[in-house]
PDB file of N, CA and C in Angstrom:
ATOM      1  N   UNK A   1      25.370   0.589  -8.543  1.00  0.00           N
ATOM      2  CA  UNK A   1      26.379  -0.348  -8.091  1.00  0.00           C
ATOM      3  C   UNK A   1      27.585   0.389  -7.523  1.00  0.00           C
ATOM      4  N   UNK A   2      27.802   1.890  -8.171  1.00  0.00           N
ATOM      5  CA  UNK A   2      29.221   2.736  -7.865  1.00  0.00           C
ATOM      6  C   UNK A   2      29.004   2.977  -6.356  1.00  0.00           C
ATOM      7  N   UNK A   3      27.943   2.685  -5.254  1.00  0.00           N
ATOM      8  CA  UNK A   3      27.309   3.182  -4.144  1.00  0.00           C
ATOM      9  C   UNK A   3      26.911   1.960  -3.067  1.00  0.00           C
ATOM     10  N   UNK A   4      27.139   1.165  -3.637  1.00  0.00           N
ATOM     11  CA  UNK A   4      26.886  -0.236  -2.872  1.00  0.00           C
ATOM     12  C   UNK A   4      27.985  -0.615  -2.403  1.00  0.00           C
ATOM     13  N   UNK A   5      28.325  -0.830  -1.027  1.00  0.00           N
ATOM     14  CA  UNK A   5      29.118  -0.508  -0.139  1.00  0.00           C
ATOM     15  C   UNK A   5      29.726  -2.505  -0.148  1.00  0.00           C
ATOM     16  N   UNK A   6      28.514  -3.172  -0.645  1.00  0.00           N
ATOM     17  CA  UNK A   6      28.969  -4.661  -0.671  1.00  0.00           C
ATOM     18  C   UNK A   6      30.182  -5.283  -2.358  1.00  0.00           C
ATOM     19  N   UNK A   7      31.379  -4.979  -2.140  1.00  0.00           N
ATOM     20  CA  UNK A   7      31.357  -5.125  -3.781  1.00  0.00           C
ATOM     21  C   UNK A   7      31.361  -6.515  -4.297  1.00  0.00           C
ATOM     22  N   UNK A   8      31.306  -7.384  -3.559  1.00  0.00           N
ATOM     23  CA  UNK A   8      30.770  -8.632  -4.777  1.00  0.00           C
ATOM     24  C   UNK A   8      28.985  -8.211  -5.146  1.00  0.00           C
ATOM     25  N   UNK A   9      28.320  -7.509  -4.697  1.00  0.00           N
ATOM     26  CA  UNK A   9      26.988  -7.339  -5.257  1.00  0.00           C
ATOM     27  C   UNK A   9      27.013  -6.941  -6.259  1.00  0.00           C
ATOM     28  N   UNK A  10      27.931  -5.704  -5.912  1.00  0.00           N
ATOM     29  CA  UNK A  10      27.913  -4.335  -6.933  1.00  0.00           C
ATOM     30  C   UNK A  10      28.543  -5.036  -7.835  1.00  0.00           C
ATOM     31  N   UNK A  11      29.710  -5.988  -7.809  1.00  0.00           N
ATOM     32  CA  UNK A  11      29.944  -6.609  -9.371  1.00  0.00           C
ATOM     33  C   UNK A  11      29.380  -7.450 -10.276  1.00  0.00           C
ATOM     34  N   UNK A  12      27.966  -7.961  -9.259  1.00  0.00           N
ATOM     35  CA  UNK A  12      27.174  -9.194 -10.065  1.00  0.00           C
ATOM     36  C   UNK A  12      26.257  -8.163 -10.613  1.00  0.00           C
ATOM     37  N   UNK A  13      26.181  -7.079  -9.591  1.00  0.00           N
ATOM     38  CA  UNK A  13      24.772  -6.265 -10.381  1.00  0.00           C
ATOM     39  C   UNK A  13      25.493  -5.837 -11.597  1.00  0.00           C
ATOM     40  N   UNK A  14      26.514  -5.254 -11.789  1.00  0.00           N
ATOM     41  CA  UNK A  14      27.137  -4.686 -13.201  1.00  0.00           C
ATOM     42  C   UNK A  14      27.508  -5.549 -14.192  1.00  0.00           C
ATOM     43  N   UNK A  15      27.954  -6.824 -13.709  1.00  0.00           N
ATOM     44  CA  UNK A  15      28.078  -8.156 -15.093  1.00  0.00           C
ATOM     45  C   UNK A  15      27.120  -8.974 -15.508  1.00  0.00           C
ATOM     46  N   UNK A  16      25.811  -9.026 -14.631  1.00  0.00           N
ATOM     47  CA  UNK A  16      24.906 -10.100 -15.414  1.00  0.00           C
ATOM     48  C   UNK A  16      23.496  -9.239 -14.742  1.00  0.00           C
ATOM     49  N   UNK A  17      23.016  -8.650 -15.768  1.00  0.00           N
ATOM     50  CA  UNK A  17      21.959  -7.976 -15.955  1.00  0.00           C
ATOM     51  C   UNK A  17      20.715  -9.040 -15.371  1.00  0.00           C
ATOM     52  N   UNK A  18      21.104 -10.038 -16.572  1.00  0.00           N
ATOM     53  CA  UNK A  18      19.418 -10.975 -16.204  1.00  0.00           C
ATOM     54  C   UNK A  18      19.705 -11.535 -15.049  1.00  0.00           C
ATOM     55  N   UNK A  19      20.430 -11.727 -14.251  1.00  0.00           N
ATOM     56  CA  UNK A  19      20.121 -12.316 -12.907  1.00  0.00           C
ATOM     57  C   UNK A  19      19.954 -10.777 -12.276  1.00  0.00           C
ATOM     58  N   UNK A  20      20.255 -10.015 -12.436  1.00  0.00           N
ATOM     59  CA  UNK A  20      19.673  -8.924 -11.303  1.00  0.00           C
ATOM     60  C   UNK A  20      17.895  -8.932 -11.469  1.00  0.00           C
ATOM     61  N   UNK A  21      17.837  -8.663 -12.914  1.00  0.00           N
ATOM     62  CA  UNK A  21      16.124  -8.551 -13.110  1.00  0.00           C
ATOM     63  C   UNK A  21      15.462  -9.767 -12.580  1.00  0.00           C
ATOM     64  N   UNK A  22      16.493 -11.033 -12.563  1.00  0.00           N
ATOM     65  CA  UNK A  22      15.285 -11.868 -11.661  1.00  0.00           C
ATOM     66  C   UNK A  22      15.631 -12.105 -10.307  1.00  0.00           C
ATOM     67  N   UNK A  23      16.546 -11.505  -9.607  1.00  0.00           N
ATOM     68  CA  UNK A  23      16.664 -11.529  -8.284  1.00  0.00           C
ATOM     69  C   UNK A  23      15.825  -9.775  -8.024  1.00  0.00           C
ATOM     70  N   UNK A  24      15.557  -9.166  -8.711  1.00  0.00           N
ATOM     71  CA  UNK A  24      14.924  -7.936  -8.262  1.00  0.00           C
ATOM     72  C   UNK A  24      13.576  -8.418  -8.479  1.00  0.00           C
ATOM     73  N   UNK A  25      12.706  -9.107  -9.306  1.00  0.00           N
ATOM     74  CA  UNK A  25      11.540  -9.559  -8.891  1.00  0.00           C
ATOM     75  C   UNK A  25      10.446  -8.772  -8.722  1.00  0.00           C
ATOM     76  N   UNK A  26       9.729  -9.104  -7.768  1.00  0.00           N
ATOM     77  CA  UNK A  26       8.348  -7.875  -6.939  1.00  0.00           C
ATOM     78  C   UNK A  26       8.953  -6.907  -5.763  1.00  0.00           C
ATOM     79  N   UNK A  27      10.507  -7.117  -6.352  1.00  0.00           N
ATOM     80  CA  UNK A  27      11.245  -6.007  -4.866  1.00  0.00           C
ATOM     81  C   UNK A  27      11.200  -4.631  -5.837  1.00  0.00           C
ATOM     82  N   UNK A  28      10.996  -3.596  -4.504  1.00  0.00           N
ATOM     83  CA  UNK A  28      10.716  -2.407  -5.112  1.00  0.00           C
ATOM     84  C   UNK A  28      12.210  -1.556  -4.636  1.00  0.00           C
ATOM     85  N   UNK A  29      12.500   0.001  -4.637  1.00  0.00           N
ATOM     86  CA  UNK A  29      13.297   0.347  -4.599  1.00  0.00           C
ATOM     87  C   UNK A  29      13.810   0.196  -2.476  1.00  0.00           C
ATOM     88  N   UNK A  30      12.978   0.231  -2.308  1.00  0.00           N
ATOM     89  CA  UNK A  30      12.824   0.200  -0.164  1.00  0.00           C
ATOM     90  C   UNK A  30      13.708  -0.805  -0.224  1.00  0.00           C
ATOM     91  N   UNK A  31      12.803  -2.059  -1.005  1.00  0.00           N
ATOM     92  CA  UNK A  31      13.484  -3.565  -0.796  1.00  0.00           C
ATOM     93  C   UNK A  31      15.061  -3.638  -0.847  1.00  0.00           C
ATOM     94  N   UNK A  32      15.767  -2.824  -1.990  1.00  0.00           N
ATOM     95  CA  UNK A  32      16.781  -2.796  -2.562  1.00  0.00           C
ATOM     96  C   UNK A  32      17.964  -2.389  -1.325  1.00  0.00           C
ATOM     97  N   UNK A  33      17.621  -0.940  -1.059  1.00  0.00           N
ATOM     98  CA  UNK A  33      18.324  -0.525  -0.453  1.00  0.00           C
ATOM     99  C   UNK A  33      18.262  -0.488   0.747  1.00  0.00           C
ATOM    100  N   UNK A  34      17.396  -1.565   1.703  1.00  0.00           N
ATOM    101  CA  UNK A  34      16.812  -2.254   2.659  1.00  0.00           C
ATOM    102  C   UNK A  34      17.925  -3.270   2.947  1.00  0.00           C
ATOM    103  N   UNK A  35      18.328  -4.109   1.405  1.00  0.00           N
ATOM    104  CA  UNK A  35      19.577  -5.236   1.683  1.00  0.00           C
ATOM    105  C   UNK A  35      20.806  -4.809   1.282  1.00  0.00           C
ATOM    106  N   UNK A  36      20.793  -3.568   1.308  1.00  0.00           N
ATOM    107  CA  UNK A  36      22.276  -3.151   0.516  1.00  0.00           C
ATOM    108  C   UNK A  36      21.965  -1.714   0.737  1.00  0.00           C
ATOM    109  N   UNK A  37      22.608  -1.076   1.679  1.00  0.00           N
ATOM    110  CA  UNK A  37      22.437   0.173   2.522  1.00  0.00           C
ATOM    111  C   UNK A  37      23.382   1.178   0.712  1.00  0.00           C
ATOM    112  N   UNK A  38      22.775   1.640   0.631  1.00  0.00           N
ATOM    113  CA  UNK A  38      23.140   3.035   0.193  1.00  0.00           C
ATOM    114  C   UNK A  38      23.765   4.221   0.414  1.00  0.00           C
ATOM    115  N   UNK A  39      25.211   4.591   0.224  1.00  0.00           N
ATOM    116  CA  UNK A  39      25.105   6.389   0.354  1.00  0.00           C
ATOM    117  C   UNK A  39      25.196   7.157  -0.458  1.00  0.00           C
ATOM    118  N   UNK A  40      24.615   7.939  -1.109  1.00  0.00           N
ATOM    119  CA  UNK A  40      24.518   9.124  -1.762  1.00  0.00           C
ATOM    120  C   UNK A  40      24.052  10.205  -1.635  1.00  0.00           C
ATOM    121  N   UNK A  41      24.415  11.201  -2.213  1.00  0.00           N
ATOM    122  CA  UNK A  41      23.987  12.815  -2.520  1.00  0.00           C
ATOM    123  C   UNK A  41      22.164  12.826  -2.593  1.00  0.00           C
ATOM    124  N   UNK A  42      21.660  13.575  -2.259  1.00  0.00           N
ATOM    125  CA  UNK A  42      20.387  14.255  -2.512  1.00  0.00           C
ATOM    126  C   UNK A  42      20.394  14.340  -3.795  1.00  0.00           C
ATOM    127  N   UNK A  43      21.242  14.581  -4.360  1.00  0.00           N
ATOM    128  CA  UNK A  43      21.108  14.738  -5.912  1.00  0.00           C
ATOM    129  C   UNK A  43      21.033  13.745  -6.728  1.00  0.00           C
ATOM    130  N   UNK A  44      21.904  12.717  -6.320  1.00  0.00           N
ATOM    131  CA  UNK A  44      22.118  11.239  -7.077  1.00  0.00           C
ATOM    132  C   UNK A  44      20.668  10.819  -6.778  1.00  0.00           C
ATOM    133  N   UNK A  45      19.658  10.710  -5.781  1.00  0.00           N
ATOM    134  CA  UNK A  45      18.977  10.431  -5.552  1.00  0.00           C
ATOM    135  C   UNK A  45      17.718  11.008  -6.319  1.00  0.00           C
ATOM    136  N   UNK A  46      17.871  11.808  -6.544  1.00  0.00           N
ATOM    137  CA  UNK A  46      16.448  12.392  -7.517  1.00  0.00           C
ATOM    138  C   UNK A  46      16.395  11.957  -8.904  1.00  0.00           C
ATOM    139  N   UNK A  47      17.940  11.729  -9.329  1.00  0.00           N
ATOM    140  CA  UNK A  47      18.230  11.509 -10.669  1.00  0.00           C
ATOM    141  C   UNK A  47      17.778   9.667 -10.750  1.00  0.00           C
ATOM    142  N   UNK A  48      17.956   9.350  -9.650  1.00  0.00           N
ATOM    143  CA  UNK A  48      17.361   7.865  -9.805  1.00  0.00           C
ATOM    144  C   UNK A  48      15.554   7.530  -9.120  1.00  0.00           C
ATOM    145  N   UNK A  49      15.293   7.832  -8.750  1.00  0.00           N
ATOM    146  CA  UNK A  49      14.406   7.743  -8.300  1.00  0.00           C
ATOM    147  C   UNK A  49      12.741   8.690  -8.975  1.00  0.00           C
ATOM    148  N   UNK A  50      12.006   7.700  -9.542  1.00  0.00           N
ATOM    149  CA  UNK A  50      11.330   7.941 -10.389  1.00  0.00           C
ATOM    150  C   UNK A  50       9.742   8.928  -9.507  1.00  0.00           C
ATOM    151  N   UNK A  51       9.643   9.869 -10.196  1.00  0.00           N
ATOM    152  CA  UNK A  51       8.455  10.738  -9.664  1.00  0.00           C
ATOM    153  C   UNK A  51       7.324  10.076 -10.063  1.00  0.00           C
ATOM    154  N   UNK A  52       6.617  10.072  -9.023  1.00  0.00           N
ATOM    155  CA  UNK A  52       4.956   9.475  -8.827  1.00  0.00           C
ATOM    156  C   UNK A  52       4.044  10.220  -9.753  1.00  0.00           C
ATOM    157  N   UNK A  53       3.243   9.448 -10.501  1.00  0.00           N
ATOM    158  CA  UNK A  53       2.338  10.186 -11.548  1.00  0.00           C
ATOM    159  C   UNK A  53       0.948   9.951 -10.693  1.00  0.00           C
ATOM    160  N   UNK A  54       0.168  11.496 -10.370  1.00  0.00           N
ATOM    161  CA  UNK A  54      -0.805  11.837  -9.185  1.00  0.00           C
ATOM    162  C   UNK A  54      -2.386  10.644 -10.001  1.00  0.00           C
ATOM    163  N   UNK A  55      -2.430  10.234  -9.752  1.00  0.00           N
ATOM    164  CA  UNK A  55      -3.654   9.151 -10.266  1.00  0.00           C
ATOM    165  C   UNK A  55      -5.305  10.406 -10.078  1.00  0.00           C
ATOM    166  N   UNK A  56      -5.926  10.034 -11.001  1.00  0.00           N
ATOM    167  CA  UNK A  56      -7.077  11.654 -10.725  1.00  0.00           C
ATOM    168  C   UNK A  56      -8.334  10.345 -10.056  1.00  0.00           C
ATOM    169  N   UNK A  57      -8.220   9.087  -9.830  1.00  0.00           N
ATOM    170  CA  UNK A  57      -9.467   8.350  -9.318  1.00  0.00           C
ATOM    171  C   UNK A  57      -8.886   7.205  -9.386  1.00  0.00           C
ATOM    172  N   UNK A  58      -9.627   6.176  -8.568  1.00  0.00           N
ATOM    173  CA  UNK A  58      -8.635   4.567  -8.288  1.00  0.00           C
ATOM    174  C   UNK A  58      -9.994   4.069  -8.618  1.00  0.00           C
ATOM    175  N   UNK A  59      -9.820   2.327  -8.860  1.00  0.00           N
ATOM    176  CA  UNK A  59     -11.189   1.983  -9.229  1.00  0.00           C
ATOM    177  C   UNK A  59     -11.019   0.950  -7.412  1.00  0.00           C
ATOM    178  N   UNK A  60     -12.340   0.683  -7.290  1.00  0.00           N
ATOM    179  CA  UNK A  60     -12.381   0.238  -5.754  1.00  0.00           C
ATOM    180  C   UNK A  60     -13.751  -1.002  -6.260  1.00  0.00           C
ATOM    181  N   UNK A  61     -13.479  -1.677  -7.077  1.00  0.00           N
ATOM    182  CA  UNK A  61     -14.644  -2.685  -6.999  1.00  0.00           C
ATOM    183  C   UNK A  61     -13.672  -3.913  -7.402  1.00  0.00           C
ATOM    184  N   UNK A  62     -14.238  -4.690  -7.386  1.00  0.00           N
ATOM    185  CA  UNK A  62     -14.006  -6.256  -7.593  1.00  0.00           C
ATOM    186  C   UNK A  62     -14.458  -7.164  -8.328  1.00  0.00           C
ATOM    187  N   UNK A  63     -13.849  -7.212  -9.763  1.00  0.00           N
ATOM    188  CA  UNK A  63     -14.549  -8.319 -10.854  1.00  0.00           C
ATOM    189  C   UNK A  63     -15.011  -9.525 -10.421  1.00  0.00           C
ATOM    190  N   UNK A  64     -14.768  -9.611  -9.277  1.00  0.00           N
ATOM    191  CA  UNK A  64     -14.770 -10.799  -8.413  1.00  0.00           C
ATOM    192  C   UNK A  64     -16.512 -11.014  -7.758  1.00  0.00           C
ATOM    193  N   UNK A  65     -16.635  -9.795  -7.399  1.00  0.00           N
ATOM    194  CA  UNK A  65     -17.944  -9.270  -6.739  1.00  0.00           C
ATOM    195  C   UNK A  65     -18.806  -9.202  -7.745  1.00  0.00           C
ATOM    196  N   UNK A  66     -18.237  -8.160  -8.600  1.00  0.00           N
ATOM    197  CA  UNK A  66     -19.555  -7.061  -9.658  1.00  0.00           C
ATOM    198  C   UNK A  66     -18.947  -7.320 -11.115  1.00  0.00           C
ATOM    199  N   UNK A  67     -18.889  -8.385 -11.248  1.00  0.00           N
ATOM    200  CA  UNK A  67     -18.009  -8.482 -12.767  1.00  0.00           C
ATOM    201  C   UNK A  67     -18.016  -7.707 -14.056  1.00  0.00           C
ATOM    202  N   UNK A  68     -19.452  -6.756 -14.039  1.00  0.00           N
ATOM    203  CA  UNK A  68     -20.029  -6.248 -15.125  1.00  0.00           C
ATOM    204  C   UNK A  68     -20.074  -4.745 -14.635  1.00  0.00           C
ATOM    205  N   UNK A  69     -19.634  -4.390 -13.362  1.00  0.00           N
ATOM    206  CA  UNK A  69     -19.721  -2.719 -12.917  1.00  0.00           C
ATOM    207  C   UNK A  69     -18.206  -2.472 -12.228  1.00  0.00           C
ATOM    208  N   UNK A  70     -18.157  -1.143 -12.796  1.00  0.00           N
ATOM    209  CA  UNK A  70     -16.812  -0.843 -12.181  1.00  0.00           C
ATOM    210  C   UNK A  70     -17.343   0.541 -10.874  1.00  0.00           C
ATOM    211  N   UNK A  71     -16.652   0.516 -10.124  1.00  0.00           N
ATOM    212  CA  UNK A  71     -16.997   1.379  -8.962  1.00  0.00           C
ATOM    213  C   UNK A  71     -15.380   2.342  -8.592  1.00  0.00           C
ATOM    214  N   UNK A  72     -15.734   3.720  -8.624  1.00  0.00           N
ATOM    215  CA  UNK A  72     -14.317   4.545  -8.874  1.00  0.00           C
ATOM    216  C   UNK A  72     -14.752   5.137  -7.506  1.00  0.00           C
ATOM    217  N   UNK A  73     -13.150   5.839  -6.730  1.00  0.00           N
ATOM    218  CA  UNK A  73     -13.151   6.341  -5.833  1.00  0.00           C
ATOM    219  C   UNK A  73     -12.533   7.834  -6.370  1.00  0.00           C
ATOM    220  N   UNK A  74     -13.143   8.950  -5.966  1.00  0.00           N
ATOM    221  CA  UNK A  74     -12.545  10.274  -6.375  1.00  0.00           C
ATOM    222  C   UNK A  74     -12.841  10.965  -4.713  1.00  0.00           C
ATOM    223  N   UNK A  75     -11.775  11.692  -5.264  1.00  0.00           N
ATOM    224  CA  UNK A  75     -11.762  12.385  -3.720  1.00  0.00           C
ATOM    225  C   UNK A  75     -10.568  13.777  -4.152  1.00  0.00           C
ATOM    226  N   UNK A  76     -11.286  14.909  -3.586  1.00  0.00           N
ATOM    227  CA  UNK A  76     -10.253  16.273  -3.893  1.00  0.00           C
ATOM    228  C   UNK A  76      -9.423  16.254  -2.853  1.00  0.00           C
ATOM    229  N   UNK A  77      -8.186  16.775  -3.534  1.00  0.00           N
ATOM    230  CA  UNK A  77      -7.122  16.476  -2.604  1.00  0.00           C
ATOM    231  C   UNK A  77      -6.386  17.887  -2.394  1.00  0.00           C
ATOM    232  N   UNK A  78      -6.087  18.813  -1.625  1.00  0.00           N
ATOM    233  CA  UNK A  78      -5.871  20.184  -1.483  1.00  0.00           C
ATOM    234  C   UNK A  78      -3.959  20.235  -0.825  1.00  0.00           C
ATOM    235  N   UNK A  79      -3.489  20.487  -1.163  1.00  0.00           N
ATOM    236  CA  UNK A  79      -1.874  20.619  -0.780  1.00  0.00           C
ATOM    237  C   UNK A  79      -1.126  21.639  -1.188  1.00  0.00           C
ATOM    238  N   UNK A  80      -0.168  22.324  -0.152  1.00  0.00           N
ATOM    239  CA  UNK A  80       0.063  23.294  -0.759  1.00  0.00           C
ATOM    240  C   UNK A  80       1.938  22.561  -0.422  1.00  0.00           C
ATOM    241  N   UNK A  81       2.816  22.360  -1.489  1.00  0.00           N
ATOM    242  CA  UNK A  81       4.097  22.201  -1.426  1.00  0.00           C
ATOM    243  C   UNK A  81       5.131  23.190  -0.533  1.00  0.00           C
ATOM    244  N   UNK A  82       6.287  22.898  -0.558  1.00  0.00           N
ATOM    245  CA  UNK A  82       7.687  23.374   0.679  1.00  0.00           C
ATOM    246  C   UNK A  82       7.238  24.377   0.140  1.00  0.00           C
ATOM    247  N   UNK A  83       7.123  24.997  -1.153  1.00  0.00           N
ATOM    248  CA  UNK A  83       7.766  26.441  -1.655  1.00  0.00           C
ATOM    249  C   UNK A  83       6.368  27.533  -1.521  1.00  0.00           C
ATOM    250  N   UNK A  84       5.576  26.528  -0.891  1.00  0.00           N
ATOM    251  CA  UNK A  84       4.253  27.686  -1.038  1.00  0.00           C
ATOM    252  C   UNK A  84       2.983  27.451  -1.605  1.00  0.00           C
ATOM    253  N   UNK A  85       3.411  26.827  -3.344  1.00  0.00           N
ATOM    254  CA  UNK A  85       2.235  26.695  -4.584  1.00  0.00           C
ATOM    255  C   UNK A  85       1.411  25.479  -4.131  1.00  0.00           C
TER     256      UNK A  85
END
């Protein structure tokens, strides 16, 4: 809210919690700062923004289809990061 450039937002987001959680909804973080532009540090930003946990297989079938079989997708994935590893 210290970064939200709108301040009647930034004061509803800081005084009434449960209307933020139900005006935030199925909105994800894009959504957020999509309607309410953001500025911050690279740094503020890591500290909020939650790291992706790497999934090792997705399931790709449909209880809908195969109600009694599950069908997984695996696939090796090779990357080498900025720093090299």
């Amino acid at each position: 809210a210290e970064h939200c450039p709108d301040a009647g937002a930034a004061k509803k987001m800081r005084n009434d919690r449960g209307a933020l959680d139900k005006w935030l909804g199925n909105r994800n973080g894009l959504d957020l700062v999509g309607e309410f532009p953001v500025r911050a540090e690279p740094e503020l930003w890591q500290e909020v923004l939650v790291r992706l946990t790497p999934r090792q297989y997705s399931i790709s079938s449909s209880p809908l289809v195969s109600p009694r079989e599950v069908q997984l997708t695996v696939s090796v994935v090779r990357y080498r990061g900025a720093d090299g590893s």
